[in-house]
Protein backbone atom coordinates (compact mmCIF):
# COMPACT_ATOMS: atom_id res chain seq x y z
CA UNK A 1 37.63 42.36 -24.91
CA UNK A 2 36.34 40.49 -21.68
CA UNK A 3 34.21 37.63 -21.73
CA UNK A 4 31.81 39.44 -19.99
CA UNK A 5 31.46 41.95 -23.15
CA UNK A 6 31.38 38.95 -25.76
CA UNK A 7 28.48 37.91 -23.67
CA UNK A 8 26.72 41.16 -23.64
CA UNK A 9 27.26 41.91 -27.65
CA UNK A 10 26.07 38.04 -27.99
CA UNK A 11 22.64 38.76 -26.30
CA UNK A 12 21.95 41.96 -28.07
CA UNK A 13 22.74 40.53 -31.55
CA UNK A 14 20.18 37.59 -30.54
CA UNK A 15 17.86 40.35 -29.55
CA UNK A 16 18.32 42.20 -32.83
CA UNK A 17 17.35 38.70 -34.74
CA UNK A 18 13.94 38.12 -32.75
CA UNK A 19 12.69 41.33 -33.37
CA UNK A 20 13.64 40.91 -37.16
CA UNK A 21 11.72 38.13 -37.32
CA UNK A 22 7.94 39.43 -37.78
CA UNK A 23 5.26 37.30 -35.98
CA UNK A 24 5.56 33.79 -35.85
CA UNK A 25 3.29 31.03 -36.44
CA UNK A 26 1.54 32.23 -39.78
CA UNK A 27 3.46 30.23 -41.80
CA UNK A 28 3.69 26.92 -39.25
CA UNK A 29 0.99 24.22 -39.80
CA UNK A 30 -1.54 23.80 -36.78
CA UNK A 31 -2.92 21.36 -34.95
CA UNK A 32 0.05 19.47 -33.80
CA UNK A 33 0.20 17.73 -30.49
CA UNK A 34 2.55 21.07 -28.69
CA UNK A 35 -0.37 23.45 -29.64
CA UNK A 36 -2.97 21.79 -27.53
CA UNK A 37 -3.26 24.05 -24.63
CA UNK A 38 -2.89 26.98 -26.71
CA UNK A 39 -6.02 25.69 -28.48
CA UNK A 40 -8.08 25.03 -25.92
CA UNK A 41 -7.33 28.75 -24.82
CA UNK A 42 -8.96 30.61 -27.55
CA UNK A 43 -12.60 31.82 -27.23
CA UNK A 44 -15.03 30.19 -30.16
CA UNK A 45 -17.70 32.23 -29.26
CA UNK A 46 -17.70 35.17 -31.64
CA UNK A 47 -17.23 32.24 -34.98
CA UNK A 48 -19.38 31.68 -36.84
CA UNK A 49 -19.00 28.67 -38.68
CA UNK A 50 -17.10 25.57 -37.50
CA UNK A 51 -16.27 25.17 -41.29
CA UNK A 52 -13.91 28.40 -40.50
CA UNK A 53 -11.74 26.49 -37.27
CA UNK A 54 -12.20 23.07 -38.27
CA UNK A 55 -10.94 22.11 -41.85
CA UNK A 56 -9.35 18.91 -41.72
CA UNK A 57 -12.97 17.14 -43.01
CA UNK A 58 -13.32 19.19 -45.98
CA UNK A 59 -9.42 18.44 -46.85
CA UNK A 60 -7.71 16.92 -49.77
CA UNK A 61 -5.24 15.03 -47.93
CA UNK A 62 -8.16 13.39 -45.80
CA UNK A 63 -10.30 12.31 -48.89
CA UNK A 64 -6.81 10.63 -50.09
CA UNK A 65 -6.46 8.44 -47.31
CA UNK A 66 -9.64 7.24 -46.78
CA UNK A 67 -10.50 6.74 -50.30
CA UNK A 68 -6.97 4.85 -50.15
CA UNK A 69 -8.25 2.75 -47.45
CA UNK A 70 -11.68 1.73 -48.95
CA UNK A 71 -9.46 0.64 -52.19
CA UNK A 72 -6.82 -1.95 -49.92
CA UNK A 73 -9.72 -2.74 -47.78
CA UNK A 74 -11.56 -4.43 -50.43
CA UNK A 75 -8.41 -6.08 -52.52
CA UNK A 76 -6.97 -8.61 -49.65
CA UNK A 77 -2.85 -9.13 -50.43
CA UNK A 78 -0.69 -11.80 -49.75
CA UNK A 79 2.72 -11.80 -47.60
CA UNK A 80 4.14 -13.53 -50.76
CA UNK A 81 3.53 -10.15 -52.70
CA UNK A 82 5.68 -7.87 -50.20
CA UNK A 83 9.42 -7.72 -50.89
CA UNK A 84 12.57 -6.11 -49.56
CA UNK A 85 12.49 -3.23 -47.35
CA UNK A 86 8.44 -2.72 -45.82
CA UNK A 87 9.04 0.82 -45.40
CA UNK A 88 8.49 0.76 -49.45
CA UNK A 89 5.33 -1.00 -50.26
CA UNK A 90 2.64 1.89 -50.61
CA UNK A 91 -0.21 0.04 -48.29
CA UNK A 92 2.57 0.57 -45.48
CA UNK A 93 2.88 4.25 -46.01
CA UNK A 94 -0.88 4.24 -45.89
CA UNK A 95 -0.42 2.92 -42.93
CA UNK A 96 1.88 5.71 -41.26
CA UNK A 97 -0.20 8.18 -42.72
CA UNK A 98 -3.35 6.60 -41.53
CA UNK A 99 -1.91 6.70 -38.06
CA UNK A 100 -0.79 10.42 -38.44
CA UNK A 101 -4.01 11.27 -39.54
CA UNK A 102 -5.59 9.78 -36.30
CA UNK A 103 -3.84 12.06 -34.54
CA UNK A 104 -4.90 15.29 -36.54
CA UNK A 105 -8.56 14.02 -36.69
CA UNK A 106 -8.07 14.20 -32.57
CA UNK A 107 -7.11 17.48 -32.44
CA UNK A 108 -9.71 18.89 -34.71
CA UNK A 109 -12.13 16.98 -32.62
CA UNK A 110 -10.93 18.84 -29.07
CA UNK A 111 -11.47 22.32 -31.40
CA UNK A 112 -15.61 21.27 -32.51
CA UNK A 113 -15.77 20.20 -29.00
CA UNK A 114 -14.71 23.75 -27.80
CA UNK A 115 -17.31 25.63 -30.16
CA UNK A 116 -20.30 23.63 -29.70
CA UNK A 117 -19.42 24.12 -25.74
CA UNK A 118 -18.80 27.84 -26.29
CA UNK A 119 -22.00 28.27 -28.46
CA UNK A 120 -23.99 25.65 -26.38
CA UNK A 121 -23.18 27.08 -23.06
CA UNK A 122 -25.93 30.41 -23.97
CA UNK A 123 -28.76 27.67 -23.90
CA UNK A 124 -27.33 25.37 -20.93
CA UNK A 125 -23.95 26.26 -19.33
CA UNK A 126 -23.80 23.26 -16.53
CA UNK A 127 -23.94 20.92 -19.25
CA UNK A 128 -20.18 21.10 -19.37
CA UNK A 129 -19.43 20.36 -16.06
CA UNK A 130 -22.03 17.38 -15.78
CA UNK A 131 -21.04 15.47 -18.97
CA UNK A 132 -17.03 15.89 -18.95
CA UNK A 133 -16.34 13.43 -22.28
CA UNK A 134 -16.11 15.43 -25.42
CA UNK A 135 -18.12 12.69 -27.67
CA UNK A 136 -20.60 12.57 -24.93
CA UNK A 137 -21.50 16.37 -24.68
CA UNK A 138 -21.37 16.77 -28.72
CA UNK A 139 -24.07 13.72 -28.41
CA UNK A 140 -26.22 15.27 -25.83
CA UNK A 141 -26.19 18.71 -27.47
CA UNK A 142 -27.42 17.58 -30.58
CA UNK A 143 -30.22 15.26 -28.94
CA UNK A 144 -31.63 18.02 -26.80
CA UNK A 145 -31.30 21.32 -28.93
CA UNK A 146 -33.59 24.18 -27.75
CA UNK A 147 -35.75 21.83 -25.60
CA UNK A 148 -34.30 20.94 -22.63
CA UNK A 149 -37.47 18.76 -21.75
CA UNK A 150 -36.20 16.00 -24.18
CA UNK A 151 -34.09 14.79 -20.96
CA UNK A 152 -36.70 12.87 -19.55
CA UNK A 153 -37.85 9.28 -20.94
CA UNK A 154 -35.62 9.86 -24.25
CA UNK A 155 -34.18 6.46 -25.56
CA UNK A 156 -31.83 7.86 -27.81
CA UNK A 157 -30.35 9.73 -24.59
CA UNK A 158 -30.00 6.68 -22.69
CA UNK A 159 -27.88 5.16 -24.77
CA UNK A 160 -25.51 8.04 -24.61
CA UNK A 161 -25.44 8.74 -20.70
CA UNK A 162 -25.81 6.77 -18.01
CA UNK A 163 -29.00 6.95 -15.53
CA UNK A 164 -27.65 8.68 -13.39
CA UNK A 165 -26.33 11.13 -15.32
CA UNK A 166 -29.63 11.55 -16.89
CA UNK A 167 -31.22 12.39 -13.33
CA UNK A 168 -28.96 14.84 -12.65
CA UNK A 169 -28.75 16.21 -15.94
CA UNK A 170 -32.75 16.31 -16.19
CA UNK A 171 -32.78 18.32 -12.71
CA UNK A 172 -30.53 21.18 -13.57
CA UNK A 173 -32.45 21.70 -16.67
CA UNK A 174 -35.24 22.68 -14.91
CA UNK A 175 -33.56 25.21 -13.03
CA UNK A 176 -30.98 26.40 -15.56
CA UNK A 177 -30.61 30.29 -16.51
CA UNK A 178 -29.93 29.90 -19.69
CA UNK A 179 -31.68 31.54 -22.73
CA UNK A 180 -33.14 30.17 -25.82
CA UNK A 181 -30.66 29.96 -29.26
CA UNK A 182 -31.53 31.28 -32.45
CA UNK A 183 -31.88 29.20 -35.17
CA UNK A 184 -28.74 30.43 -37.04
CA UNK A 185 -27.15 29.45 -33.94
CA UNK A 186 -28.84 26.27 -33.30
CA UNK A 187 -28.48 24.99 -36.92
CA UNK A 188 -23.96 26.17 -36.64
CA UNK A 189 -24.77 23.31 -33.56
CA UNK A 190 -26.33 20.54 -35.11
CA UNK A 191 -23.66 21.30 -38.14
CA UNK A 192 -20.63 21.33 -35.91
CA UNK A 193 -22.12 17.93 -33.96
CA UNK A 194 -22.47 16.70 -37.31
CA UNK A 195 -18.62 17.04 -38.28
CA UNK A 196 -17.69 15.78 -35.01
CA UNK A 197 -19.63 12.28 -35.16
CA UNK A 198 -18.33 12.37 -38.90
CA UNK A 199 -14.81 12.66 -38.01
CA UNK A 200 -15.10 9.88 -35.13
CA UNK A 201 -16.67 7.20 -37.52
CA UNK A 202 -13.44 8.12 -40.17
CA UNK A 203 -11.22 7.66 -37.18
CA UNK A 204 -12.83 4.06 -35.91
CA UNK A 205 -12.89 2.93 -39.72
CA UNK A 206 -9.17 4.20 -39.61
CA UNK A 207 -8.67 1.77 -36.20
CA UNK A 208 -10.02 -1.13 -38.09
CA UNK A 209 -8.00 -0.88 -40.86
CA UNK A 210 -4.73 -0.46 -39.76
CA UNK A 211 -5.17 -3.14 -36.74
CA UNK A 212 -6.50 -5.82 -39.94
CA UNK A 213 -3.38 -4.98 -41.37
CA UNK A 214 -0.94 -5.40 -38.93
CA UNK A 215 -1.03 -8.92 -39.02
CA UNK A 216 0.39 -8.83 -42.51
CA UNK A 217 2.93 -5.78 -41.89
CA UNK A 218 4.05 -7.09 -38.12
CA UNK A 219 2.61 -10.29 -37.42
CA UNK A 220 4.66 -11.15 -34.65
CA UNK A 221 4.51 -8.01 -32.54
CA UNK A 222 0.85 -7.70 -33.13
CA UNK A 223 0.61 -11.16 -31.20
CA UNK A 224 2.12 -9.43 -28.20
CA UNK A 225 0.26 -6.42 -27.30
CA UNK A 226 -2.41 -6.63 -30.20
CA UNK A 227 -2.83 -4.98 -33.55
CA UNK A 228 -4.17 -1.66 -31.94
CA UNK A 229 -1.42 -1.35 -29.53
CA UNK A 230 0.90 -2.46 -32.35
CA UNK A 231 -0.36 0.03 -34.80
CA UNK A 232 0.17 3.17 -32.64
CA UNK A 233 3.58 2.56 -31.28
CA UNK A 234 4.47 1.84 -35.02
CA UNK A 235 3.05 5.05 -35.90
CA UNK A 236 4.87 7.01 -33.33
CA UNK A 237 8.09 5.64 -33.85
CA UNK A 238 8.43 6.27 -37.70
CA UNK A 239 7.97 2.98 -39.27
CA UNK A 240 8.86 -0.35 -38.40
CA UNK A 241 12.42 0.08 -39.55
CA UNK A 242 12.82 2.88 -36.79
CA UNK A 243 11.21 0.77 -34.26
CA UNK A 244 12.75 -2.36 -34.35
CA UNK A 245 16.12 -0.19 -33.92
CA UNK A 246 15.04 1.35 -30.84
CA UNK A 247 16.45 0.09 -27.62
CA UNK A 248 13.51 -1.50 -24.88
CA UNK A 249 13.83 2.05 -22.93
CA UNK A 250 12.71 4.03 -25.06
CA UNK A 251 9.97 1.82 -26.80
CA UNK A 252 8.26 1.45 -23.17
CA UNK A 253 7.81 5.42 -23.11
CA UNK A 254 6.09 5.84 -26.80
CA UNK A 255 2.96 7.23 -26.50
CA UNK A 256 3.69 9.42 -22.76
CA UNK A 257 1.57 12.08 -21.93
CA UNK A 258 4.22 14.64 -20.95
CA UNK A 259 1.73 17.26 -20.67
CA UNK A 260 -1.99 17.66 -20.09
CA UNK A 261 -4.69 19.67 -22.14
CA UNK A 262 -5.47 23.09 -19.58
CA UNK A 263 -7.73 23.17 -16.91
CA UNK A 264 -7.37 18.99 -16.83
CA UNK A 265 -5.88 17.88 -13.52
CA UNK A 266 -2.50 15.75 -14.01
CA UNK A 267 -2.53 13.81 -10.69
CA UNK A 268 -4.04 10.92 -12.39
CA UNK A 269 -1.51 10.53 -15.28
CA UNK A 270 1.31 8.08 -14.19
CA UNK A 271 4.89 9.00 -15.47
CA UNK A 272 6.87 7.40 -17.83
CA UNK A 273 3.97 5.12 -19.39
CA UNK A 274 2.94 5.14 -22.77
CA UNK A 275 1.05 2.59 -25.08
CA UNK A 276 3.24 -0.57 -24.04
CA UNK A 277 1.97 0.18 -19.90
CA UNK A 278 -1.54 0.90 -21.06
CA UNK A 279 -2.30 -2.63 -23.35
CA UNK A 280 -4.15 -5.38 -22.16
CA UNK A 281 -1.39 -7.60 -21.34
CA UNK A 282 -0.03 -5.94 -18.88
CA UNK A 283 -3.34 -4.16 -17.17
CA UNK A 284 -4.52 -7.97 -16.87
CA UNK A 285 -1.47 -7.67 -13.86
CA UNK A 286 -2.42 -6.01 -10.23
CA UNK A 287 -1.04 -3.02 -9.96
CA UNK A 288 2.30 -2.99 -7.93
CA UNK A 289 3.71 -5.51 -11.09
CA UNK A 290 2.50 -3.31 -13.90
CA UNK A 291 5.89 -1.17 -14.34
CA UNK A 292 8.00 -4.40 -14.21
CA UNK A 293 5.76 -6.06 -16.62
CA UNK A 294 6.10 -2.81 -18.85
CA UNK A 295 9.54 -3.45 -18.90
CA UNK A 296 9.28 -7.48 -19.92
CA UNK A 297 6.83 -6.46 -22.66
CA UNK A 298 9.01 -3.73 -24.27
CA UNK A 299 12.16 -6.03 -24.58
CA UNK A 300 9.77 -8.64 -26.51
CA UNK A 301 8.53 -6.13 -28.08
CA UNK A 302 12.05 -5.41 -29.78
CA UNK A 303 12.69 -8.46 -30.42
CA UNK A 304 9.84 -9.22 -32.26
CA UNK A 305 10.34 -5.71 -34.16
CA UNK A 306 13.54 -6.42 -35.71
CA UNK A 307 11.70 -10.04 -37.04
CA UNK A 308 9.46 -8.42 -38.71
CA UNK A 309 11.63 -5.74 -40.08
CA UNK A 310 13.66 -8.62 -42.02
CA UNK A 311 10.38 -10.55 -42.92
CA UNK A 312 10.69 -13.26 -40.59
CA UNK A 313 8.74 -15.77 -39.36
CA UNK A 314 5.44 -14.32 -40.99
CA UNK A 315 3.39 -16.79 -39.67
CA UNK A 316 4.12 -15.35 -36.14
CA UNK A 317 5.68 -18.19 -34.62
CA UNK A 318 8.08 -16.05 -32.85
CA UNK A 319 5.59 -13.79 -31.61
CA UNK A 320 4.11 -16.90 -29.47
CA UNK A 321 7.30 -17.78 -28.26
CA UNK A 322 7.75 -14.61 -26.74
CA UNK A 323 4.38 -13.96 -25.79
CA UNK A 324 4.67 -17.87 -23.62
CA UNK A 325 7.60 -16.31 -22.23
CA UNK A 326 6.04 -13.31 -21.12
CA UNK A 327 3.15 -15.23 -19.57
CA UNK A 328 5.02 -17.86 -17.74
CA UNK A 329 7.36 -15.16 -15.75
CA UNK A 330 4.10 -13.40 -15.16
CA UNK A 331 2.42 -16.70 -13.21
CA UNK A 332 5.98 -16.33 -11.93
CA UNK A 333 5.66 -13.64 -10.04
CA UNK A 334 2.33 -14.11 -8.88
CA UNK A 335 3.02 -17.16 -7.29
CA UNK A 336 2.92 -17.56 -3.33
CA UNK A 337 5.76 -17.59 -1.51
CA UNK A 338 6.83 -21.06 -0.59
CA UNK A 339 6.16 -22.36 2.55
CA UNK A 340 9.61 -23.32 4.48
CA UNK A 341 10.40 -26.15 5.92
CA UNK A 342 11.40 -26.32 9.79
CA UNK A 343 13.71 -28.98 10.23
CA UNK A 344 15.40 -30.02 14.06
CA UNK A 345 19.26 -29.41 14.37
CA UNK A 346 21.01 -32.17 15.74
CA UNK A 347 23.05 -29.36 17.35
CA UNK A 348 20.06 -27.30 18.45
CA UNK A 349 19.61 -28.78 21.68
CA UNK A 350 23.22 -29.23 22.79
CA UNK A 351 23.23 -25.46 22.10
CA UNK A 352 20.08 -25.22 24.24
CA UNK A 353 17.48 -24.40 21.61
CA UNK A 354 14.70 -26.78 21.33
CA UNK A 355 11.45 -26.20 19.04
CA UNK A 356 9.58 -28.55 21.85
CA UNK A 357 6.57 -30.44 19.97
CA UNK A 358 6.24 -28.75 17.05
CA UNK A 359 6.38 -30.43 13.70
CA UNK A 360 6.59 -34.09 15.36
CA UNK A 361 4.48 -36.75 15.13
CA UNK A 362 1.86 -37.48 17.13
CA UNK A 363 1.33 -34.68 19.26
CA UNK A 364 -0.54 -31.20 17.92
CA UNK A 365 0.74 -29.81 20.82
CA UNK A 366 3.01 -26.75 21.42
CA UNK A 367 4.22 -27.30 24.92
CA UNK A 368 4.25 -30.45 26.59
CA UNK A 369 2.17 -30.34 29.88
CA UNK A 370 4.49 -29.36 33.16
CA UNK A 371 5.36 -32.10 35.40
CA UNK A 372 5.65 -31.66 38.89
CA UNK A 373 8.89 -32.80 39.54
CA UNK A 374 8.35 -34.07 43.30
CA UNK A 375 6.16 -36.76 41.66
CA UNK A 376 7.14 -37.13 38.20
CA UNK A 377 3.03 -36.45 37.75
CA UNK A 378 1.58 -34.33 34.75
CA UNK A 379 -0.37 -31.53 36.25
CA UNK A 380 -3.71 -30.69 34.36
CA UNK A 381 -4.82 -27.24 33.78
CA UNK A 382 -7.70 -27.64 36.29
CA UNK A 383 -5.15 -28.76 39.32
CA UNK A 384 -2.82 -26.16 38.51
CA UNK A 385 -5.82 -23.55 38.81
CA UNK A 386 -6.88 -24.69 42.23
CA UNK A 387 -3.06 -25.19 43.32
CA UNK A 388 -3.14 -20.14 42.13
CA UNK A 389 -5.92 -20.18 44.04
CA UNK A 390 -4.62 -21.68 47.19
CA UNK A 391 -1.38 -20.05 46.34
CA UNK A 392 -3.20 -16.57 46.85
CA UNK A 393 -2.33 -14.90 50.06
CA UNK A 394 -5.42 -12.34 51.94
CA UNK A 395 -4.31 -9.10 52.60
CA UNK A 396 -1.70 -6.71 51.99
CA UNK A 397 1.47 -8.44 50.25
CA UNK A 398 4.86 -7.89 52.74
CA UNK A 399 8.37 -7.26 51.15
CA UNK A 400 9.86 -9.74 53.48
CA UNK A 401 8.02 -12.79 51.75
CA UNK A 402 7.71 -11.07 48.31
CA UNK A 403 9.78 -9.51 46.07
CA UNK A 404 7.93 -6.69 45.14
CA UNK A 405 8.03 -2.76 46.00
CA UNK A 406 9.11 -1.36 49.37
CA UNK A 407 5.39 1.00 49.46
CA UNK A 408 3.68 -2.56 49.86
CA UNK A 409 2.40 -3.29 53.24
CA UNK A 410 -0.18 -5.38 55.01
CA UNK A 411 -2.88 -3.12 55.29
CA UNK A 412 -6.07 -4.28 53.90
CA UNK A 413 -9.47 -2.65 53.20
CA UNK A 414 -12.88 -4.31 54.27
CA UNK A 415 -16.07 -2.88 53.17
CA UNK A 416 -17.71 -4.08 57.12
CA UNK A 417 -14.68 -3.31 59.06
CA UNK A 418 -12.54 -0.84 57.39
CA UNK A 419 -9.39 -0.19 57.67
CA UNK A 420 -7.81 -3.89 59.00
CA UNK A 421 -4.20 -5.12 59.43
CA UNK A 422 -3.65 -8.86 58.96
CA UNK A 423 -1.03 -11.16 59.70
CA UNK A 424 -0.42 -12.89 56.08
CA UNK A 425 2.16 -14.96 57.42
CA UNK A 426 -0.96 -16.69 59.76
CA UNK A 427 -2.75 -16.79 57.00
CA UNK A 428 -0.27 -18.80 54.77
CA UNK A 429 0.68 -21.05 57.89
CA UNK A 430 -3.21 -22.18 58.13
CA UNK A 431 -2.87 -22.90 54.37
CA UNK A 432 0.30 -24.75 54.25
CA UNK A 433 -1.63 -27.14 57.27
CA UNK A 434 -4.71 -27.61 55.27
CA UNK A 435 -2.55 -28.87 52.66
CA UNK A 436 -0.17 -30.40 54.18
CA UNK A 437 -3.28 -32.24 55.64
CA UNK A 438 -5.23 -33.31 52.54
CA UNK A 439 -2.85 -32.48 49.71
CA UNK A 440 0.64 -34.18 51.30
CA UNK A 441 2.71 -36.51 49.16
CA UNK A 442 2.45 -38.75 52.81
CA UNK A 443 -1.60 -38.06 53.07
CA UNK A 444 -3.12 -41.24 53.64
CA UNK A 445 -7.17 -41.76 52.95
CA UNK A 446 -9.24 -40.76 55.87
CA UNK A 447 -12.70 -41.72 56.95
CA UNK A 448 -14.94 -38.89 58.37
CA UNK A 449 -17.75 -40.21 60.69
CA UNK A 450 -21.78 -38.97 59.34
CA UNK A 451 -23.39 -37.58 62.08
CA UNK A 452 -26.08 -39.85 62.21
CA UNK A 453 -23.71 -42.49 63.57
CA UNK A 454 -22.89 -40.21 66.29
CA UNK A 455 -26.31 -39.78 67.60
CA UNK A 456 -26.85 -43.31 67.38
């Protein structure tokens, strides 16, 4: 048997299996990160409760955790009272599952945020497109309702949009073509916006807790990037146990948005950034230093992992070390450029290089002033101006007397006369006597006679 017959009989007994396997996905739990865009696919419109898509609120597991949380919120512990591994004190595993549950309470939120917009969109369909943020719209919807006038002068709206918004917002109101809801359908609203604001007040409450507790389950990596920060790359990593044996590289790209929820444009999401690129401590940094400091931040960040994985320093002592560290290599790098110092060669000039006047004392200047060398006299600016002007020849330039092209000649153009030909070499001899006359080396002073002493 060839291998290209193995390979045939291999793919047909893998087709056999798939079709074997009935449909998929009834037995699978939902609402998982991967099933995002296949969520945000499915038409709402024809449900009629949100109690029917959205069950996460009404769910034991939920109650649990956040009854859970109101008991350890309310009973403070010590460090003292933690011992051996952290991954087995119980108010840690609340802690993981508190930061799952974030994550599910997310996902339910993008499905009431699909209904309301599906059910909402009878009464006002360019409501979508003008408020884009998901809390926002569920806000606005439940404020305005079946009266659309509501948008102008409403207080409560203000506070939810910005004025702007609100303009715009109150415009295409008036000239929307959308029809009035029932009140079946309007009541299935205010209940799903209900749920929604619900479920974002458990998820804040959740936020609070676990970042006033991550001082006592990683103090020093919560002085780093901050108990929020802290708290979700904790969460996404497994514990603290799995995180502080995670290399730099890979602790740098928790929390990375590989993929986008559909119909969102990706050109704004940067690749290969998660939690550690998006905290405070490094967007304080322009720009162009952010990935490097990314990098810094997630080797600390190790470090001061595997501390608190052994109980270590508890008061956090390490954590400022590093954190010092961080912060004096980032005023490193943001430092100007040092100025350099030009210093003369005593070899320079023998080599015929000279810097002239600059950098000596006494003298600002960067050239010294020429000297004509016949009189060993400095020439000002003003002399050597009047010295181009007598310099300058009338007429046509020649080749014999100038190096220049062969097409020049000595033809000159006067508006009275036309066209003229000049001698330049008379020209330049009745120069050369006028200065040989006043401006010689030999010129002695001369006395000119008024003409009054003539007539007299």
């Amino acid at each position: 048997m060839s291998l290209a017959d193995e390979l045939l009989a291999d793919l047909e007994e893998a087709g056999e299996e798939e079709d074997g396997d009935g449909e998929p996905g009834e037995n699978q739990a939902d609402g998982g990160l991967e099933d995002i865009p296949e969520e945000m696919e499915v038409d709402y419109s024809a449900t009629e409760s949100v109690t029917s898509i959205a069950k996460l609120r009404h769910s034991k597991p939920f109650a649990e955790i956040m009854d859970k949380i109101g008991h350890y919120v309310g009973n403070q512990r010590k460090n003292s009272e933690v011992s051996g591994p952290v991954e087995a004190d119980p108010e840690y595993r609340l802690i993981v599952a508190a930061n799952n549950l974030t994550v599910e309470i997310d996902n339910e939120l993008n499905i009431i945020h699909k209904f309301v917009r599906d059910k909402y969109s009878k009464r006002f369909p360019e409501l979508e497109s003008l408020v884009p943020n998901s809390l926002d719209y569920i806000r606005t919807v439940k404020e305005l309702g079946n009266s659309l006038e509501k948008c102008k002068n409403n207080e409560t709206l203000q506070q939810i949009l910005t004025n702007a918004t609100i303009m715009v917002v109150s415009v295409t109101a008036s000239t929307t073509q959308g029809t009035m809801l029932g009140d079946d359908e309007l009541q299935r609203l205010e209940e799903a916006c209900d749920m929604a604001l619900e479920l974002n007040q458990s998820k804040h409450r959740i936020y609070e807790y676990v970042e006033s507790k991550m001082s006592f389950i990683a103090p020093n990596l919560s002085i780093i990037v901050g108990a929020s920060t802290a708290a979700k790359i904790m969460g996404v990593a497994g514990g603290l146990t799995n995180l502080s044996k995670m290399p730099a590289c890979n602790l740098m790209l928790l929390g990375a948005q590989r993929r986008t929820l559909s119909g969102f444009s990706s050109t704004s999401l940067l690749p290969h950034t998660g939690y550690i690129y998006h905290c405070d401590v490094v967007q304080s940094l322009p720009p162009d230093l952010r990935r490097k400091a990314a990098r810094l931040v997630s080797a600390k960040c190790t470090l001061a992992a595997r501390v608190d994985s052994f109980h270590e320093s508890t008061d956090g002592k390490v954590g400022y070390d590093l954190k010092e560290e961080i912060e004096r290599k980032f005023d490193k790098w943001q430092e100007p450029p040092p100025v350099k110092q030009i210093e003369d060669d005593a070899y320079q000039e023998d080599l015929g290089f000279s810097l002239g006047q600059l950098g000596k004392s006494g003298s600002g200047r960067v050239r010294q002033a020429q000297v004509n060398d016949s009189t060993k006299a400095r020439i000002s600016k003003s002399l050597q101006r009047t010295l181009q002007k007598q310099s300058m020849t009338y007429g046509g330039k020649s080749t014999v007397r100038d190096r220049s092209s062969g097409t020049s000649s000595s033809v000159a153009f006067t508006p009275l006369q036309g066209l003229e030909i000049v001698n330049p070499q008379a020209a330049e001899k009745k120069v050369a006597e006028a200065n040989q006359k006043y401006f010689s080396n030999m010129a002695e002073f001369l006395k000119v006679k008024r003409e009054k002493e003539d007539k007299v």
